[in-house]
Structures are given as structure tokens and as C-alpha cells.
C-alpha atoms as a PDB file:
ATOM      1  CA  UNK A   1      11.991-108.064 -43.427  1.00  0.00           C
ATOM      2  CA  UNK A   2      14.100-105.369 -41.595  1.00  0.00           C
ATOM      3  CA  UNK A   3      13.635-102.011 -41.985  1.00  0.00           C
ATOM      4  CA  UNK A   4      15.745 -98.621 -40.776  1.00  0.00           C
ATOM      5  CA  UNK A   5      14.417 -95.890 -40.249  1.00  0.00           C
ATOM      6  CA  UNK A   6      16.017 -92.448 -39.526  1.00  0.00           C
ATOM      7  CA  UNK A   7      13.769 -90.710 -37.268  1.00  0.00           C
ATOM      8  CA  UNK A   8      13.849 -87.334 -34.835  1.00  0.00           C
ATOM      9  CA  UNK A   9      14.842 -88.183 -31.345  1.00  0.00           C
ATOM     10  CA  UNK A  10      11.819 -86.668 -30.156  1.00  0.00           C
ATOM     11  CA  UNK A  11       9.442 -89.341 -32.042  1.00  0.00           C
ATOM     12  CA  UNK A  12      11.902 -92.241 -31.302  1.00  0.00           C
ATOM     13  CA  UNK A  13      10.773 -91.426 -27.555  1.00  0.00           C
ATOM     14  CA  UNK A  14       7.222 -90.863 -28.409  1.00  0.00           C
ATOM     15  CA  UNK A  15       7.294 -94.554 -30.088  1.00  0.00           C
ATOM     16  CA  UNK A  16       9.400 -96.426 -27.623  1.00  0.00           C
ATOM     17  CA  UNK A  17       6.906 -97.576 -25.633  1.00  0.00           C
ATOM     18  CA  UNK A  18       4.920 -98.930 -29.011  1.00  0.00           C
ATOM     19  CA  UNK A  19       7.831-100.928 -30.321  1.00  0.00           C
ATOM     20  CA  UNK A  20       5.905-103.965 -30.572  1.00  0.00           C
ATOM     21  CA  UNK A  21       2.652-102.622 -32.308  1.00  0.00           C
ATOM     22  CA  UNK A  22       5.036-100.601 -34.910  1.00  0.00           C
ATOM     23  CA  UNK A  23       4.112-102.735 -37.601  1.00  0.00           C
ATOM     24  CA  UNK A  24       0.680-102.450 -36.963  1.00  0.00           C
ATOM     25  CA  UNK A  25       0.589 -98.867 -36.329  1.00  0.00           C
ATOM     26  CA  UNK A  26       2.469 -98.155 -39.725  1.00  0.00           C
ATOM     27  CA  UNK A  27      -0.052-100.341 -41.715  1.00  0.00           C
ATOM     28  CA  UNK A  28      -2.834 -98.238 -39.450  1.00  0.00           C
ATOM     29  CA  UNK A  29      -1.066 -94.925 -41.016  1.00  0.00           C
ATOM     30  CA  UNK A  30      -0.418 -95.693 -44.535  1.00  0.00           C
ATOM     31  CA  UNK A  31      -4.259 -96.865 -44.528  1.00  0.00           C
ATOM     32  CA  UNK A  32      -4.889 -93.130 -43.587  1.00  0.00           C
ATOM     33  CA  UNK A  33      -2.206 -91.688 -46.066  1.00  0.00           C
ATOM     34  CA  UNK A  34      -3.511 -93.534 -48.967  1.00  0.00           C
ATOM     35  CA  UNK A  35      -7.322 -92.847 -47.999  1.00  0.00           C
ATOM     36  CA  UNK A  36      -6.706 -89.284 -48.102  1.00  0.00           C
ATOM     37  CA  UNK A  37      -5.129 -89.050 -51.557  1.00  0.00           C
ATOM     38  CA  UNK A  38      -8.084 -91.189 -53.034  1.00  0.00           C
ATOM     39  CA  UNK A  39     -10.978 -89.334 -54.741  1.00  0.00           C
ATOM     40  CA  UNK A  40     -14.506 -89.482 -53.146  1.00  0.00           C
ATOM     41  CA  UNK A  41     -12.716 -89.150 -49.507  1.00  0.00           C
ATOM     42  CA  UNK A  42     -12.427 -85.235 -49.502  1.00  0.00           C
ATOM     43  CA  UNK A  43     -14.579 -84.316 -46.502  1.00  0.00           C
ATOM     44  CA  UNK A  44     -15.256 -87.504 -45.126  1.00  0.00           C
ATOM     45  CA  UNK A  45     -12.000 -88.071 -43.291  1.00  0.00           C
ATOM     46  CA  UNK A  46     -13.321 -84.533 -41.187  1.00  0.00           C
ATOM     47  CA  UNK A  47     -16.072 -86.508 -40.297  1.00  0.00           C
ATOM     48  CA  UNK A  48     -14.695 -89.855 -39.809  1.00  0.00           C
ATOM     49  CA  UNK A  49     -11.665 -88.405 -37.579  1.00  0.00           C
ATOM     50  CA  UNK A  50     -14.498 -86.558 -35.889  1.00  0.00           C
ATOM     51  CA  UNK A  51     -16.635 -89.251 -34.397  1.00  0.00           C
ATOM     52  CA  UNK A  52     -13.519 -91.391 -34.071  1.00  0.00           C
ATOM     53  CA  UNK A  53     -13.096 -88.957 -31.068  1.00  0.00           C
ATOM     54  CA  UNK A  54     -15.521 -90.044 -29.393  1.00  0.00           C
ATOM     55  CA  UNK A  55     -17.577 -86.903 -29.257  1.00  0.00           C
ATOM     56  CA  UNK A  56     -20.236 -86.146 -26.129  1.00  0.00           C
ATOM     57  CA  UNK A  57     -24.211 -86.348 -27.893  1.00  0.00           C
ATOM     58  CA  UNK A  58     -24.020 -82.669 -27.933  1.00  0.00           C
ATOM     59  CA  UNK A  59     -21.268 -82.532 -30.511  1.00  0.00           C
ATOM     60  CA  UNK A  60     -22.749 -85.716 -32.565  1.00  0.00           C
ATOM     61  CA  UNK A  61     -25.544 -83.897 -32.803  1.00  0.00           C
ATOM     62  CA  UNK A  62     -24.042 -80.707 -34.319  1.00  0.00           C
ATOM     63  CA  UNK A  63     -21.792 -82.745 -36.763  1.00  0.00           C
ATOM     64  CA  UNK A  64     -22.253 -80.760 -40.051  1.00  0.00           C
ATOM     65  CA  UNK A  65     -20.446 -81.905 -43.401  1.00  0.00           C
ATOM     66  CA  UNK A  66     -18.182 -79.389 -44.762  1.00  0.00           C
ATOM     67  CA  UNK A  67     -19.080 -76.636 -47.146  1.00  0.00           C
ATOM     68  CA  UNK A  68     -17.318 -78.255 -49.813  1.00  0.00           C
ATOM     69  CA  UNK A  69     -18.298 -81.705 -48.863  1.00  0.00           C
ATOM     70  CA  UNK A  70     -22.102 -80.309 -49.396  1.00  0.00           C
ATOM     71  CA  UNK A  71     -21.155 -78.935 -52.767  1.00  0.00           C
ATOM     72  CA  UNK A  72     -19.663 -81.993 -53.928  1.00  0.00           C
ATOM     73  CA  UNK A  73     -22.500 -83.965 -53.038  1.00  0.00           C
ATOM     74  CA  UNK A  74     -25.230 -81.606 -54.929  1.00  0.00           C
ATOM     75  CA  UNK A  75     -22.484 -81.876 -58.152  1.00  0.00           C
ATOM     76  CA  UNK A  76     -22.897 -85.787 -57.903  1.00  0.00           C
ATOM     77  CA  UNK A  77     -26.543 -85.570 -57.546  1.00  0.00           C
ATOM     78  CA  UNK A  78     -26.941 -82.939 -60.134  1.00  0.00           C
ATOM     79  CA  UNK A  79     -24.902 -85.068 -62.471  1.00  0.00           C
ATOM     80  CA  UNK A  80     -26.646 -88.063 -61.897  1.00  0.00           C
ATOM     81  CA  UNK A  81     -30.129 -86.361 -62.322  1.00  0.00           C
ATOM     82  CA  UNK A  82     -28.594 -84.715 -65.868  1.00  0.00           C
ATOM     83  CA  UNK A  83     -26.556 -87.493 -67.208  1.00  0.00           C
ATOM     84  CA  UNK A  84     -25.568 -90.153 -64.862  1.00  0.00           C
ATOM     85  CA  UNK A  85     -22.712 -90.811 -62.875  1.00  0.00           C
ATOM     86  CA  UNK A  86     -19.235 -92.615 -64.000  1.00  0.00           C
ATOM     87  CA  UNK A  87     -18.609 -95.678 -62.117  1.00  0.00           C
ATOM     88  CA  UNK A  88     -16.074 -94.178 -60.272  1.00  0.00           C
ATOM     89  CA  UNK A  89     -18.260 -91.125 -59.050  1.00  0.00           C
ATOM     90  CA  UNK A  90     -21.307 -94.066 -58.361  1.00  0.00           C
ATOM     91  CA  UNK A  91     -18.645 -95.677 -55.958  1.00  0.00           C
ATOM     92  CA  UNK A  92     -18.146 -91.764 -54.579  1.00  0.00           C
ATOM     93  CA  UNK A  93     -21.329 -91.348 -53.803  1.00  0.00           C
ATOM     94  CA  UNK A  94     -21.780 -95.065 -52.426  1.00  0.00           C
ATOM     95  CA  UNK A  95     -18.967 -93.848 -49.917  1.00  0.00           C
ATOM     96  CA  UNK A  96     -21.011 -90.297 -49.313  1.00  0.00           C
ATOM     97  CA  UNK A  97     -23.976 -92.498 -48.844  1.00  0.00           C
ATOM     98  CA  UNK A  98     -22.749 -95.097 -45.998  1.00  0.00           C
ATOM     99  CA  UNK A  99     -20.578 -92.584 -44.102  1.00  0.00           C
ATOM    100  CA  UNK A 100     -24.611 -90.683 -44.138  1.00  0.00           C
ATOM    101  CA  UNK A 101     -25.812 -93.983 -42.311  1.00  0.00           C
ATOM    102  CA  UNK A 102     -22.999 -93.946 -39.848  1.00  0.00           C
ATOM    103  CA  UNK A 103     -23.723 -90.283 -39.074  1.00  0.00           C
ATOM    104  CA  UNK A 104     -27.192 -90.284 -38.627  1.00  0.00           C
ATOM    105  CA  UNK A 105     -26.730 -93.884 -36.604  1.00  0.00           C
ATOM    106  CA  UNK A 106     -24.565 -91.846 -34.065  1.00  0.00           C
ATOM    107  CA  UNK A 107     -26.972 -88.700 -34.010  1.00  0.00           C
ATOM    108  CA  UNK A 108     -29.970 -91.270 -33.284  1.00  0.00           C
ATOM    109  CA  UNK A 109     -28.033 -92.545 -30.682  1.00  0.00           C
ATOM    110  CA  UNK A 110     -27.009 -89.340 -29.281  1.00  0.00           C
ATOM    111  CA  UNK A 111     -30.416 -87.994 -29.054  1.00  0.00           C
ATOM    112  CA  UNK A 112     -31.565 -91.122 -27.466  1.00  0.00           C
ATOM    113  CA  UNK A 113     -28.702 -90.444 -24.862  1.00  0.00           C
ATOM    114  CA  UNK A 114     -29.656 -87.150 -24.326  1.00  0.00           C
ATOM    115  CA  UNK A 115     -33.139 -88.352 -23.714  1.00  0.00           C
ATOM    116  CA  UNK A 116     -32.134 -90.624 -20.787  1.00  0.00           C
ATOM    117  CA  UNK A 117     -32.664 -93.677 -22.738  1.00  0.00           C
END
């Protein structure tokens, strides 16, 4: 299929060089659109983007969730303690719970960086 786009010059140059990973790198954004309209992703695309930099062990190590991200996670808890959790706010916290073993992987590897190992 063929597609036209009307673009600004100024991003037409930016994507020249990429002309033959378009496709892929529109699939790669709409991924990132649609993740960050879906529920249960408010805070973690901070923290995803975050480490996706690349950060020195320093900044791994100071990687904080969000104020809000914390408060949503103490709702989900309190709520399951109370009353239990919907399925969709189980699969929430399922996401809130691996993106916590991907954080704490990269601060234990930080530290051990740090540490000269």
C-alpha cells in the first residue's frame, strides 16, 4: 500500500536519511502512541523512556517512580487488600509489577558496576 503524507519541510529532512526504515519507525511510534493512551501505563512510560537512555549507574540508581505513579500503586494495593482488584486493574498491576523487576534488575546491575564488578 502507498501512502502520502503531507509533512513540514523541516521533518522531511530530518527523515530523509531513514526512508527505508519509515515503515518500521511508524509501527515503532504508533506502538508508543497507543501505549500511552492505555490505562495502567501512566508513569511507566517516565520510567521506561528513562532507562531506554541508557542512564550512567548513578542515575539507575536514583530512578524514583513518580508521585502519582506511587499513589496509584498504594490505590491498587489498597483495593486489592479491601475488595479485590477488576481484571483489568490485576493486569495494571501485573504491568506495575514487571516494569518493578526490570528496575530493580538495572539498579542491581548498576550497583554491581559501581562496585567494580
Amino acid at each position: 500500500m502507498e501512502v502520502t503524507l503531507t509533512i513540514p519541510d523541516e521533518l522531511a529532512t530530518r527523515l530523509h536519511p531513514f526512508e527505508e526504515q519509515l515503515p518500521q519507525i511508524l509501527e515503532l511510534g504508533i506502538r508508543e502512541w497507543v501505549a500511552r493512551q492505555e490505562v495502567g501505563f501512566e508513569g511507566l512510560t517516565e520510567v521506561l523512556e528513562t532507562l531506554a537512555t541508557l542512564p550512567t549507574p548513578d542515575e539507575v540508581l536514583a530512578l524514583r517512580p513518580s508521585a502519582d505513579l506511587q499513589a496509584r500503586i498504594r490505590a491498587l494495593l489498597e483495593k486489592n487488600r479491601n475488595e479485590g482488584l477488576l481484571p483489568e486493574e490485576r493486569q495494571e498491576w501485573e504491568r506495575y509489577q514487571y516494569v518493578e523487576h526490570l528496575v530493580r534488575t538495572a539498579k542491581a546491575r548498576a550497583a554491581r558496576r559501581l562496585q567494580g564488578k
